[in-house]
PDB file of N, CA and C in Angstrom:
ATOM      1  N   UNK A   1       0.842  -1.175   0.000  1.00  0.00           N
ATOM      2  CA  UNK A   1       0.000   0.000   0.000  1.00  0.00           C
ATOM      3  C   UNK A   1       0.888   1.239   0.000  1.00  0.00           C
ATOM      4  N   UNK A   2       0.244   2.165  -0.547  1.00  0.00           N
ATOM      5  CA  UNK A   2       1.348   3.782  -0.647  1.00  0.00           C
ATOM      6  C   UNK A   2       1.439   4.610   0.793  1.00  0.00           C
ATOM      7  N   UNK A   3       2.264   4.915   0.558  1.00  0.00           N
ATOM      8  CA  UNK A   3       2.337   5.913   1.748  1.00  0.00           C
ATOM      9  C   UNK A   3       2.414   5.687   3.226  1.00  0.00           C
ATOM     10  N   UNK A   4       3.259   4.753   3.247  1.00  0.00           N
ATOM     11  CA  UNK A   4       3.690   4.128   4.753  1.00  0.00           C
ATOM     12  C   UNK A   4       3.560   3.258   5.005  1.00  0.00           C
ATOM     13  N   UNK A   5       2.316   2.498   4.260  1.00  0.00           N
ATOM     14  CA  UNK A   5       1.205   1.374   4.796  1.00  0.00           C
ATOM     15  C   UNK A   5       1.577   0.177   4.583  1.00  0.00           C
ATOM     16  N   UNK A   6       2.282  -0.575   4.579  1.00  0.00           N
ATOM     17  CA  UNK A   6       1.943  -2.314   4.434  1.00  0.00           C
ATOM     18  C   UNK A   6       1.447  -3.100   5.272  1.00  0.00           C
ATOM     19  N   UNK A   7       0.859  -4.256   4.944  1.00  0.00           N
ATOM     20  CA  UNK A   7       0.437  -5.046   5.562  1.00  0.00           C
ATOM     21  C   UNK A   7      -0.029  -4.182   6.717  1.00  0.00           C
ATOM     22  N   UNK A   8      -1.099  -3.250   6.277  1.00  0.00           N
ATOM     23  CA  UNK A   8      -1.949  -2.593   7.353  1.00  0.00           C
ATOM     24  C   UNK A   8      -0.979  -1.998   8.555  1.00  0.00           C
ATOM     25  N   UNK A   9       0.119  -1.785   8.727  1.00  0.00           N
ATOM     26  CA  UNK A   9       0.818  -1.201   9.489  1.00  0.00           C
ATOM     27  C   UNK A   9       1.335  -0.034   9.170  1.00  0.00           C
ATOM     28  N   UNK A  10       0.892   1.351   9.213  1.00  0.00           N
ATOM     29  CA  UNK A  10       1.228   2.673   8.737  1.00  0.00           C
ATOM     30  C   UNK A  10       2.804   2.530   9.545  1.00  0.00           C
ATOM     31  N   UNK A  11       3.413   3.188   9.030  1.00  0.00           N
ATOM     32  CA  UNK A  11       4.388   4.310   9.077  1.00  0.00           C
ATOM     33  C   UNK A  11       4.651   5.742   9.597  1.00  0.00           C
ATOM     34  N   UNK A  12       3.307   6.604   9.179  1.00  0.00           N
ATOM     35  CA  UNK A  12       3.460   7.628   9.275  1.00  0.00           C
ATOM     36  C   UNK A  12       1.655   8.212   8.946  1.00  0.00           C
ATOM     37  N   UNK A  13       1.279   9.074   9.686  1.00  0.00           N
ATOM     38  CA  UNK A  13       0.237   9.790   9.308  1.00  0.00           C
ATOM     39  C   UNK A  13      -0.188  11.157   9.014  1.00  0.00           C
ATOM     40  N   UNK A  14      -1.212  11.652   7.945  1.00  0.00           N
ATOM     41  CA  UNK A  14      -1.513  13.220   7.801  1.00  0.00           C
ATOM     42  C   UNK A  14      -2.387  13.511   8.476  1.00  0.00           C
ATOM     43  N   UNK A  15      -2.585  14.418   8.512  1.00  0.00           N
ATOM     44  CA  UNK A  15      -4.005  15.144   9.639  1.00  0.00           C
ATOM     45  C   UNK A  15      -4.576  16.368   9.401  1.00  0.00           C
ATOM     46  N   UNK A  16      -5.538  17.006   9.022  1.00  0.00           N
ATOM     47  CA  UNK A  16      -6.027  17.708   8.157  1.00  0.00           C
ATOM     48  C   UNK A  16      -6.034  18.491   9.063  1.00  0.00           C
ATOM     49  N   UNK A  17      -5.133  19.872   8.456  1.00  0.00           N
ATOM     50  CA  UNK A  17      -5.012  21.207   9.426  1.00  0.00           C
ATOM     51  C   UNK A  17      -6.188  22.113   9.178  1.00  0.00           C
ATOM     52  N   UNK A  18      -7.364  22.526   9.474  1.00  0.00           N
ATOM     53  CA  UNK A  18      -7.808  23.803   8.962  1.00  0.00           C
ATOM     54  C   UNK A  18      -7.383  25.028   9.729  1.00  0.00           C
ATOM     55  N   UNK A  19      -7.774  25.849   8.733  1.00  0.00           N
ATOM     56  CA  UNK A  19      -7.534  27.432   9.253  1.00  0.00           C
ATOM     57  C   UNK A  19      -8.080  28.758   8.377  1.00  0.00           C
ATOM     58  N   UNK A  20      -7.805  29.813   8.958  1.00  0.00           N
ATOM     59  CA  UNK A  20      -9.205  31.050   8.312  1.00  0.00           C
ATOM     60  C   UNK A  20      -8.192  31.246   6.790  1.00  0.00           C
ATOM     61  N   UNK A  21      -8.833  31.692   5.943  1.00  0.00           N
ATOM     62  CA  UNK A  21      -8.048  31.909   4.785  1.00  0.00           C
ATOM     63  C   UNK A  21      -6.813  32.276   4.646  1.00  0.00           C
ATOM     64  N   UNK A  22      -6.448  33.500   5.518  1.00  0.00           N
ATOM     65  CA  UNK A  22      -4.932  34.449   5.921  1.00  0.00           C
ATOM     66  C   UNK A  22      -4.290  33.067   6.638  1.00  0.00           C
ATOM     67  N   UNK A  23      -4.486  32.065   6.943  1.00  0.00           N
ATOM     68  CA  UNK A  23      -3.553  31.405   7.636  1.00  0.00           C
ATOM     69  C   UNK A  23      -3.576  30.958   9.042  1.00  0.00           C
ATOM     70  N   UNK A  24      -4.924  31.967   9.355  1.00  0.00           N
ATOM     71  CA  UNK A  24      -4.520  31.948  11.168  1.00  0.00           C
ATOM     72  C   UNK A  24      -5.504  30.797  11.309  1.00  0.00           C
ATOM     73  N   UNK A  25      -5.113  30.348  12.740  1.00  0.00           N
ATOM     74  CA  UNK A  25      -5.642  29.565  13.632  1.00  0.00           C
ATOM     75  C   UNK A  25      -6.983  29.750  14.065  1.00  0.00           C
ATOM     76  N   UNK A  26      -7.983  28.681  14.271  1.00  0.00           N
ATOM     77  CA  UNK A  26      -8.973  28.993  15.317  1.00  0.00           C
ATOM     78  C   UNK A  26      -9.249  27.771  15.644  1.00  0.00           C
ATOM     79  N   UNK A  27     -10.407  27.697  16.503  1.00  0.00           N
ATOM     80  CA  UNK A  27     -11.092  26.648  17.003  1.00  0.00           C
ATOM     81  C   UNK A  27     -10.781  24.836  16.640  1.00  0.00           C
ATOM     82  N   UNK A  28     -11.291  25.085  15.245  1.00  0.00           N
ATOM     83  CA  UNK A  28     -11.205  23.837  14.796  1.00  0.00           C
ATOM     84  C   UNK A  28      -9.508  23.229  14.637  1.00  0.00           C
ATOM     85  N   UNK A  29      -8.938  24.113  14.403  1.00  0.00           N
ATOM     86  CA  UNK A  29      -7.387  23.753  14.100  1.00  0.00           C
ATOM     87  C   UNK A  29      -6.870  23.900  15.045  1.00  0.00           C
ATOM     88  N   UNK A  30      -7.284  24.255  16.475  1.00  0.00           N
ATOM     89  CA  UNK A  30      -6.404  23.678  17.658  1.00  0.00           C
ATOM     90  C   UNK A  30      -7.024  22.070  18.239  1.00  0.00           C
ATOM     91  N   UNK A  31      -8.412  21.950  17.401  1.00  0.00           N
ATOM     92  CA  UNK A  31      -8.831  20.501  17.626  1.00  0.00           C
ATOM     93  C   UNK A  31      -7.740  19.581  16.790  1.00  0.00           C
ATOM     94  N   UNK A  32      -7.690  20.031  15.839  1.00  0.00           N
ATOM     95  CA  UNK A  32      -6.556  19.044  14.563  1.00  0.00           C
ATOM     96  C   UNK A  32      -5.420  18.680  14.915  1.00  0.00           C
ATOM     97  N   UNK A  33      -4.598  19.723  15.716  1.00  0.00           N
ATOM     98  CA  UNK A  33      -3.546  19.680  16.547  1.00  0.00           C
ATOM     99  C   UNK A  33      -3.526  18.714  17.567  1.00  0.00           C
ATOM    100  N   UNK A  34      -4.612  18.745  18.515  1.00  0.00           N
ATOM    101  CA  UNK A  34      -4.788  18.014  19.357  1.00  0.00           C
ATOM    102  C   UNK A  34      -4.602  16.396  18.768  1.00  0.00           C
ATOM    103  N   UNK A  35      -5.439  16.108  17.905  1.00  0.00           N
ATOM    104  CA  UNK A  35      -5.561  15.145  17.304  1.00  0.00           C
ATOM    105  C   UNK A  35      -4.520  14.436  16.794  1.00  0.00           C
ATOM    106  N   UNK A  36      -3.451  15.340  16.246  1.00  0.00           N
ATOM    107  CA  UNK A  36      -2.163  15.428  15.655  1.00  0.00           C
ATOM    108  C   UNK A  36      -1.683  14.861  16.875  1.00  0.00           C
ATOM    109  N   UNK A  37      -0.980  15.673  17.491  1.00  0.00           N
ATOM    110  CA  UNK A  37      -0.731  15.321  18.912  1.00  0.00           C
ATOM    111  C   UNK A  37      -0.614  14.041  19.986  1.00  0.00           C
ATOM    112  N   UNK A  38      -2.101  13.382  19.671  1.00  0.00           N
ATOM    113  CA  UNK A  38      -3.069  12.236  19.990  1.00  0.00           C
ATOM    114  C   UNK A  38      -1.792  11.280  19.360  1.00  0.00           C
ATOM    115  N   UNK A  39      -1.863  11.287  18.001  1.00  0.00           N
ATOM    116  CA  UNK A  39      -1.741  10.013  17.082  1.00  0.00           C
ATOM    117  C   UNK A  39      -0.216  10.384  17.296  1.00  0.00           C
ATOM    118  N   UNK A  40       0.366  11.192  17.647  1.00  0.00           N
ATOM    119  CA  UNK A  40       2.130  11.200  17.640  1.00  0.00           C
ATOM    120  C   UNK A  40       1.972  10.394  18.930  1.00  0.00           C
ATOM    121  N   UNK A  41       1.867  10.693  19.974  1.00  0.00           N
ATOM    122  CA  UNK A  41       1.883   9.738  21.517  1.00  0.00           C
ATOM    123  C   UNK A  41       1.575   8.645  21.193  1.00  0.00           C
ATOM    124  N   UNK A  42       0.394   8.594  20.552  1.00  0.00           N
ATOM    125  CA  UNK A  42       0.015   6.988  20.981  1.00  0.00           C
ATOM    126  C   UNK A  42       0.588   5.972  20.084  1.00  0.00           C
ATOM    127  N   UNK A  43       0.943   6.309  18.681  1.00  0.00           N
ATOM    128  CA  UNK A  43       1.577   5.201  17.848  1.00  0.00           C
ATOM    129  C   UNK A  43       3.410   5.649  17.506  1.00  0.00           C
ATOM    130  N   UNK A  44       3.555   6.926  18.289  1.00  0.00           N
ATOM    131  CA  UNK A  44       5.175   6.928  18.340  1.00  0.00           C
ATOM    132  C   UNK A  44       5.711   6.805  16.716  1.00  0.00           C
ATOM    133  N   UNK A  45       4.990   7.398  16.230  1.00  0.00           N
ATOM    134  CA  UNK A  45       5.690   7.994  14.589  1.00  0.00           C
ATOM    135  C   UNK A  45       4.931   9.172  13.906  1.00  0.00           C
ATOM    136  N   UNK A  46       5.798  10.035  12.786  1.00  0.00           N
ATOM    137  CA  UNK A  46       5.643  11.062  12.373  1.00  0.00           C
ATOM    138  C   UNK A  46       3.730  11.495  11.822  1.00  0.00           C
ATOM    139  N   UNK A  47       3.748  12.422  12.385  1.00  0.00           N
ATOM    140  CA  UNK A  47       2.434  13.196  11.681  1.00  0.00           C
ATOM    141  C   UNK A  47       2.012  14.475  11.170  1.00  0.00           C
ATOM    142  N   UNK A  48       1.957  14.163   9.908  1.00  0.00           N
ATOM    143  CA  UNK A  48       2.160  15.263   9.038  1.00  0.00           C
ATOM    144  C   UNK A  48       0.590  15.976   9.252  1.00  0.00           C
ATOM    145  N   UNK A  49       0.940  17.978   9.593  1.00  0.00           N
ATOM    146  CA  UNK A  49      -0.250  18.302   9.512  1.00  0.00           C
ATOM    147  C   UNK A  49      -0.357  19.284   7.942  1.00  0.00           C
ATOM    148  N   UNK A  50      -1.550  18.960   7.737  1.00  0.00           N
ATOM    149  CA  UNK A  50      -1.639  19.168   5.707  1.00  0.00           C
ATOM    150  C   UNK A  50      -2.626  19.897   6.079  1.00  0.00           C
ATOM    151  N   UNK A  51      -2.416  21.414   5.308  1.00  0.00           N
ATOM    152  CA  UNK A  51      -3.198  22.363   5.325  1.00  0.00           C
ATOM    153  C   UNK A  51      -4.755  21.858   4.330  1.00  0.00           C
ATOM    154  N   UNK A  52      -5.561  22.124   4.997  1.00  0.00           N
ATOM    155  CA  UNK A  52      -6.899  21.950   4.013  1.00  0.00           C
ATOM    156  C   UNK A  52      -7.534  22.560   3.548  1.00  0.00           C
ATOM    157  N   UNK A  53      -7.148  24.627   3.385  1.00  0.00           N
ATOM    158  CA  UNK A  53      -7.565  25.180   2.915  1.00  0.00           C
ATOM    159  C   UNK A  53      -8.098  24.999   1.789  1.00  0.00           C
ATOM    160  N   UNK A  54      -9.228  25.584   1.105  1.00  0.00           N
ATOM    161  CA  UNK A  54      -9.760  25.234  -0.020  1.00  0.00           C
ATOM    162  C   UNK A  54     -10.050  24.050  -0.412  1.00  0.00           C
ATOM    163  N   UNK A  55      -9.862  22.967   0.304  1.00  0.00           N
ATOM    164  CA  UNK A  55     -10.087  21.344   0.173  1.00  0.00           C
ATOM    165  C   UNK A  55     -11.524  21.344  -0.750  1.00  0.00           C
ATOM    166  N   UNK A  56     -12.649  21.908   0.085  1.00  0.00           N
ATOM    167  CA  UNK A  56     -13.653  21.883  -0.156  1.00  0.00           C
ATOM    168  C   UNK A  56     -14.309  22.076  -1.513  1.00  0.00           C
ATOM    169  N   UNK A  57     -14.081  23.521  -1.807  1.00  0.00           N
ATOM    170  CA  UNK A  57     -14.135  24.364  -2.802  1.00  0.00           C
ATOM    171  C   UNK A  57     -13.734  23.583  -3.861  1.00  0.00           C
ATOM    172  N   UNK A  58     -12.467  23.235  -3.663  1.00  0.00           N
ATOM    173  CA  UNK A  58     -12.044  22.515  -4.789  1.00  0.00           C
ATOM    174  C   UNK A  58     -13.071  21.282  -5.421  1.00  0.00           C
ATOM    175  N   UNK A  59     -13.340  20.607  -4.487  1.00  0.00           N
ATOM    176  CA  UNK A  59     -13.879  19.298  -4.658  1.00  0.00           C
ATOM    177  C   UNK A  59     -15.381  19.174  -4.836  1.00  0.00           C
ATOM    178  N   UNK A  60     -16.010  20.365  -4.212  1.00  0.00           N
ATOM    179  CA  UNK A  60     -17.339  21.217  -5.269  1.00  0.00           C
ATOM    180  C   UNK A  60     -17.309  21.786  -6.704  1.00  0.00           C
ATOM    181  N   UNK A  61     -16.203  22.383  -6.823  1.00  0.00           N
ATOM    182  CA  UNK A  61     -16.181  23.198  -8.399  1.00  0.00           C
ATOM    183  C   UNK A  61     -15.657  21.539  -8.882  1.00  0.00           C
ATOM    184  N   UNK A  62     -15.441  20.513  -8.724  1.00  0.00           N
ATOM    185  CA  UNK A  62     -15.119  19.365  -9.428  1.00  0.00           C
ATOM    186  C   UNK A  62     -16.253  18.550  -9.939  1.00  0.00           C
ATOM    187  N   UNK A  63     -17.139  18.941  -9.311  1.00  0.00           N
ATOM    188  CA  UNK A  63     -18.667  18.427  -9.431  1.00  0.00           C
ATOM    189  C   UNK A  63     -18.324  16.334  -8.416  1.00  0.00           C
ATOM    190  N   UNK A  64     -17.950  16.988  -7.427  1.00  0.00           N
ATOM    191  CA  UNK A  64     -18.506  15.822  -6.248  1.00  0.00           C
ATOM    192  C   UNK A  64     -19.466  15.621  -5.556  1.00  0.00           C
ATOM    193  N   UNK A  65     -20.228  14.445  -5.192  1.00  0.00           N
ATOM    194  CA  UNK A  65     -21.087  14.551  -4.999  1.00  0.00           C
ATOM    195  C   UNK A  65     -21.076  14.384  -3.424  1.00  0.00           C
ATOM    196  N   UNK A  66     -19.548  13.387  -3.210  1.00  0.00           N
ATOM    197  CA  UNK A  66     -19.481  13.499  -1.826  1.00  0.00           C
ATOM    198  C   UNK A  66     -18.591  14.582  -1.527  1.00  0.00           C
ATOM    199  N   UNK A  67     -18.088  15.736  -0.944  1.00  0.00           N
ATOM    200  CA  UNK A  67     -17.372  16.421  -0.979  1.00  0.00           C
ATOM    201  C   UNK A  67     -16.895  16.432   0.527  1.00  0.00           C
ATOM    202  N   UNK A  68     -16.908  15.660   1.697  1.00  0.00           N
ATOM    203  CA  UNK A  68     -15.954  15.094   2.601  1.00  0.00           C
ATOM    204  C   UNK A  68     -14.775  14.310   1.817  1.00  0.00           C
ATOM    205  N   UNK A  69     -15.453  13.091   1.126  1.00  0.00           N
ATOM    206  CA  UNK A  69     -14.451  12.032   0.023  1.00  0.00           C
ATOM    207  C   UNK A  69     -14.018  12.658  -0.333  1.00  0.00           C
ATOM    208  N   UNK A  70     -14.150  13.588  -1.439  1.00  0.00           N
ATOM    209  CA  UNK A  70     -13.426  13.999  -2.273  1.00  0.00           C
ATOM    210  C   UNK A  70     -12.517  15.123  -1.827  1.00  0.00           C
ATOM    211  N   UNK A  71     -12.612  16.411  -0.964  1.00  0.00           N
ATOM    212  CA  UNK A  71     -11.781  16.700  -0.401  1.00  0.00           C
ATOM    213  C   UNK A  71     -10.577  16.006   0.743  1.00  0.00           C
ATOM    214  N   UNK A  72     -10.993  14.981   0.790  1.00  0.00           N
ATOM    215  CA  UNK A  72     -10.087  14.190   1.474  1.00  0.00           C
ATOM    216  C   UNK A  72      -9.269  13.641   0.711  1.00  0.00           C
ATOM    217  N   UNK A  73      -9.600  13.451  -0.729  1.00  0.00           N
ATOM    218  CA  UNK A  73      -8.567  12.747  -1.584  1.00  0.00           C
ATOM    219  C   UNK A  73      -7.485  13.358  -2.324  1.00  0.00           C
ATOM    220  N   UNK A  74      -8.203  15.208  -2.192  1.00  0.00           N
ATOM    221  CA  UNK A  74      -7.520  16.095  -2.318  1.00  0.00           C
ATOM    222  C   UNK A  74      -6.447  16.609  -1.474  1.00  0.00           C
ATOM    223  N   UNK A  75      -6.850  16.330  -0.018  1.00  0.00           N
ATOM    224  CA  UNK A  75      -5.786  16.737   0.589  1.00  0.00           C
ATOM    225  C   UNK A  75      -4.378  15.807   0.558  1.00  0.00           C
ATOM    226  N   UNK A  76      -5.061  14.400   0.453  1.00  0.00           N
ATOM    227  CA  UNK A  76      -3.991  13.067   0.429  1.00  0.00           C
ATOM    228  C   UNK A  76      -2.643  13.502  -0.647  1.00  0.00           C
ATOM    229  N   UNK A  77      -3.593  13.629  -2.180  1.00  0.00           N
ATOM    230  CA  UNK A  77      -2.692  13.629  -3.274  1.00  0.00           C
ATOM    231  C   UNK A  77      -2.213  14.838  -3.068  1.00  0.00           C
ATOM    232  N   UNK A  78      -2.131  16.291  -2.433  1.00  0.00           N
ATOM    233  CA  UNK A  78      -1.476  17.185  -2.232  1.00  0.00           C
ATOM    234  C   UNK A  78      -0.601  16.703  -1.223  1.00  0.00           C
ATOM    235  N   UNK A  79      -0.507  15.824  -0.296  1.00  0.00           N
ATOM    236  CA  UNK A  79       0.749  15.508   0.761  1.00  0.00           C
ATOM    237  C   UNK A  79       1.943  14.695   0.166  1.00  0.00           C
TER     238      UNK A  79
END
């Protein structure tokens, strides 16, 4: 499997950063962190946090119908 994974044993994980357009921080992206955070302690390897600005947008003007999926696949192939 790509990206760390074999035989169901990751390597390494991303974690979807959000934040306000300019960059800054709020609410939800000190949850992501946390989360980030979470998965560094508990499985003791790297976690990449991947900005998700525009994830969305993108994966609407693409004509998706799921646009969680599909911004998620967007953020993947951008990491």
């Amino acid at each position: 499997m790509p990206n760390g994974c074999a035989n169901g044993n990751p390597t390494r994980w991303w974690s979807a950063c959000p934040s306000t357009r300019d960059g800054a921080s709020h609410e939800n992206t000190e949850r992501a962190r946390k989360f980030a955070r979470q998965l560094r302690s508990r499985f003791k390897q790297p976690v990449y946090e991947v900005d998700e600005r525009y994830s969305t947008t993108e994966a609407l003007a693409s004509g998706a119908r799921d646009a969680d999926a599909a911004s998620a696949c967007i953020i993947w192939n951008s990491s």
